[in-house]
Protein backbone atom coordinates (compact mmCIF):
# COMPACT_ATOMS: atom_id res chain seq x y z
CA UNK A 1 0.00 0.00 0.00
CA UNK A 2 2.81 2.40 0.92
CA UNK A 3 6.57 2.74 0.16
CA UNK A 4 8.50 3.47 2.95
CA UNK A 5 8.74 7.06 1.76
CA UNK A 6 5.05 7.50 1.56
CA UNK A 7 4.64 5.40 5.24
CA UNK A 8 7.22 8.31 7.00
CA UNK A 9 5.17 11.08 5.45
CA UNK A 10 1.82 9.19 6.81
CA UNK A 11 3.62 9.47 9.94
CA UNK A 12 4.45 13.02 9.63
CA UNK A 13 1.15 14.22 8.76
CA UNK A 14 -0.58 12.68 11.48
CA UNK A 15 1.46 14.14 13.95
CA UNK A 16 1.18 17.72 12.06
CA UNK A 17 -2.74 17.01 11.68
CA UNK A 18 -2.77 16.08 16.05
CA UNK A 19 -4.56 19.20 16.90
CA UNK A 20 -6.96 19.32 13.09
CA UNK A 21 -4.92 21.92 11.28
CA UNK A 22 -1.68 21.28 9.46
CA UNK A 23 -0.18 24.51 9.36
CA UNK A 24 2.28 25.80 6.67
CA UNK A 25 5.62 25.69 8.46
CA UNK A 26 4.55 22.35 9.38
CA UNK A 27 4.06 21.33 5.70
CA UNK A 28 7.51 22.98 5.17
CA UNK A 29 8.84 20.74 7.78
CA UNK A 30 7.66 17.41 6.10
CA UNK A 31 8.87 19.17 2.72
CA UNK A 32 12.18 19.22 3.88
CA UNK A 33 12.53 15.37 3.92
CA UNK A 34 10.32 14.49 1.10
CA UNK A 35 9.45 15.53 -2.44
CA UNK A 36 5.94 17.67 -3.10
CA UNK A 37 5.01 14.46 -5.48
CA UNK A 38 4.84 12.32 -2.56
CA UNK A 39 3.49 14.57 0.03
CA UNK A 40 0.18 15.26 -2.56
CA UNK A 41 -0.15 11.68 -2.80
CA UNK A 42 -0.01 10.88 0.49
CA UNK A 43 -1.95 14.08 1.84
CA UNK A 44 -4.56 12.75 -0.51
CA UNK A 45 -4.98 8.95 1.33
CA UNK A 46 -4.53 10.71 4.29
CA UNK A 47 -7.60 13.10 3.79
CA UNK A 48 -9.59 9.83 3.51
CA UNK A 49 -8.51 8.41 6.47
CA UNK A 50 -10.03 7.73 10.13
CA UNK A 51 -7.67 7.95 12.95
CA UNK A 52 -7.82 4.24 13.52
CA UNK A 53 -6.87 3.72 10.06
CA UNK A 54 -4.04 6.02 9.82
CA UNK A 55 -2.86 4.22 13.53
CA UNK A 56 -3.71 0.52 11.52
CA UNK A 57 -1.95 1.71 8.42
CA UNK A 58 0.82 2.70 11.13
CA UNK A 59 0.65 -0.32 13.14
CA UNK A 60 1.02 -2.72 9.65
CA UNK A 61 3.69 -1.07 7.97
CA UNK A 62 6.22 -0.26 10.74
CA UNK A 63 8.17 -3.66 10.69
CA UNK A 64 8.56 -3.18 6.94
CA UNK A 65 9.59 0.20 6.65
CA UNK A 66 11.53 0.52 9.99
CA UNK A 67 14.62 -1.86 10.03
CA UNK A 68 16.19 -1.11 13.34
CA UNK A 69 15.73 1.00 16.08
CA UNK A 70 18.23 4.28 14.41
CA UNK A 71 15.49 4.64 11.86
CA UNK A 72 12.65 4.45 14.20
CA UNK A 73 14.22 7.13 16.25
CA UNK A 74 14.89 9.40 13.18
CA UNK A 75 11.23 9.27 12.53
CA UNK A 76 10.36 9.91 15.78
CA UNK A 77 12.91 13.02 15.83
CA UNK A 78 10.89 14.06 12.10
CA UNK A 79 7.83 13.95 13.86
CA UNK A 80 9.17 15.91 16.92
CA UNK A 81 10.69 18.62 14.63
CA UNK A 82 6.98 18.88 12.95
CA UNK A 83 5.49 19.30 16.39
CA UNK A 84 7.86 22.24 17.65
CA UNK A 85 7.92 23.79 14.32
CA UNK A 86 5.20 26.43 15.62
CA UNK A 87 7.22 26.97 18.77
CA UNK A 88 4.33 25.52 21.27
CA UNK A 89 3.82 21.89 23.04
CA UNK A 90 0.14 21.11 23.75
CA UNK A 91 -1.10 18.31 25.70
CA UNK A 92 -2.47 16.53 22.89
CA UNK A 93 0.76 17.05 21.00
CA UNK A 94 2.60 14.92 23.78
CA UNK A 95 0.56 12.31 24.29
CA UNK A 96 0.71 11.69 20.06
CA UNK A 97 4.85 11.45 20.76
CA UNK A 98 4.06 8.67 23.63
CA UNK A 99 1.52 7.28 21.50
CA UNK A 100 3.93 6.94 18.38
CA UNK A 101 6.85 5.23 20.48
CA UNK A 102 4.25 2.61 21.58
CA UNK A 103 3.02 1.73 18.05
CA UNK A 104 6.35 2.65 16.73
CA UNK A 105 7.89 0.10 19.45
């Protein structure tokens, strides 16, 4: 369903979309690690999504697209770079980090 390009920026839009607005500098931020081809794409599926199915979709492809525990923490550092890209931490936006290092685990 995904390549493992397309599964990171899954991952990166979910964390942008935690609090239901992806804002531009976020969108900049997931830019900066993948072409605009793949983000459309993948904004599109995303769009389409539940939460449970972007967490499934998550949950599925991990073991395929993260081989060892150095990439899993560079996607978790992507996703934390996303989250403090409008200089503010909510409550919600923590919880999603613990939340991704479980399903991430």
């Amino acid at each position: 369903m995904f390549t493992k390009e397309e599964f990171k920026v899954l991952v990166m839009l979910y964390a942008a979309n935690i609090d239901s607005n992806i804002h531009q500098n976020e969108v900049d931020r997931i830019l900066e690690k993948t072409d605009a081809a793949t983000y459309e794409k993948v904004r599109k599926m995303f769009n389409k999504m539940s939460d449970t199915e972007i967490l499934s979709s998550i949950q599925d492809n991990k073991a395929q697209y993260l081989a060892d525990a150095t990439e899993k923490q560079q996607l978790l550092d992507d996703v934390h770079s996303i989250i403090a890209s409008d200089g503010r931490h909510s409550a919600m936006e923590n919880h999603l980090t613990r939340v991704l290092k479980k399903v991430l685990g």
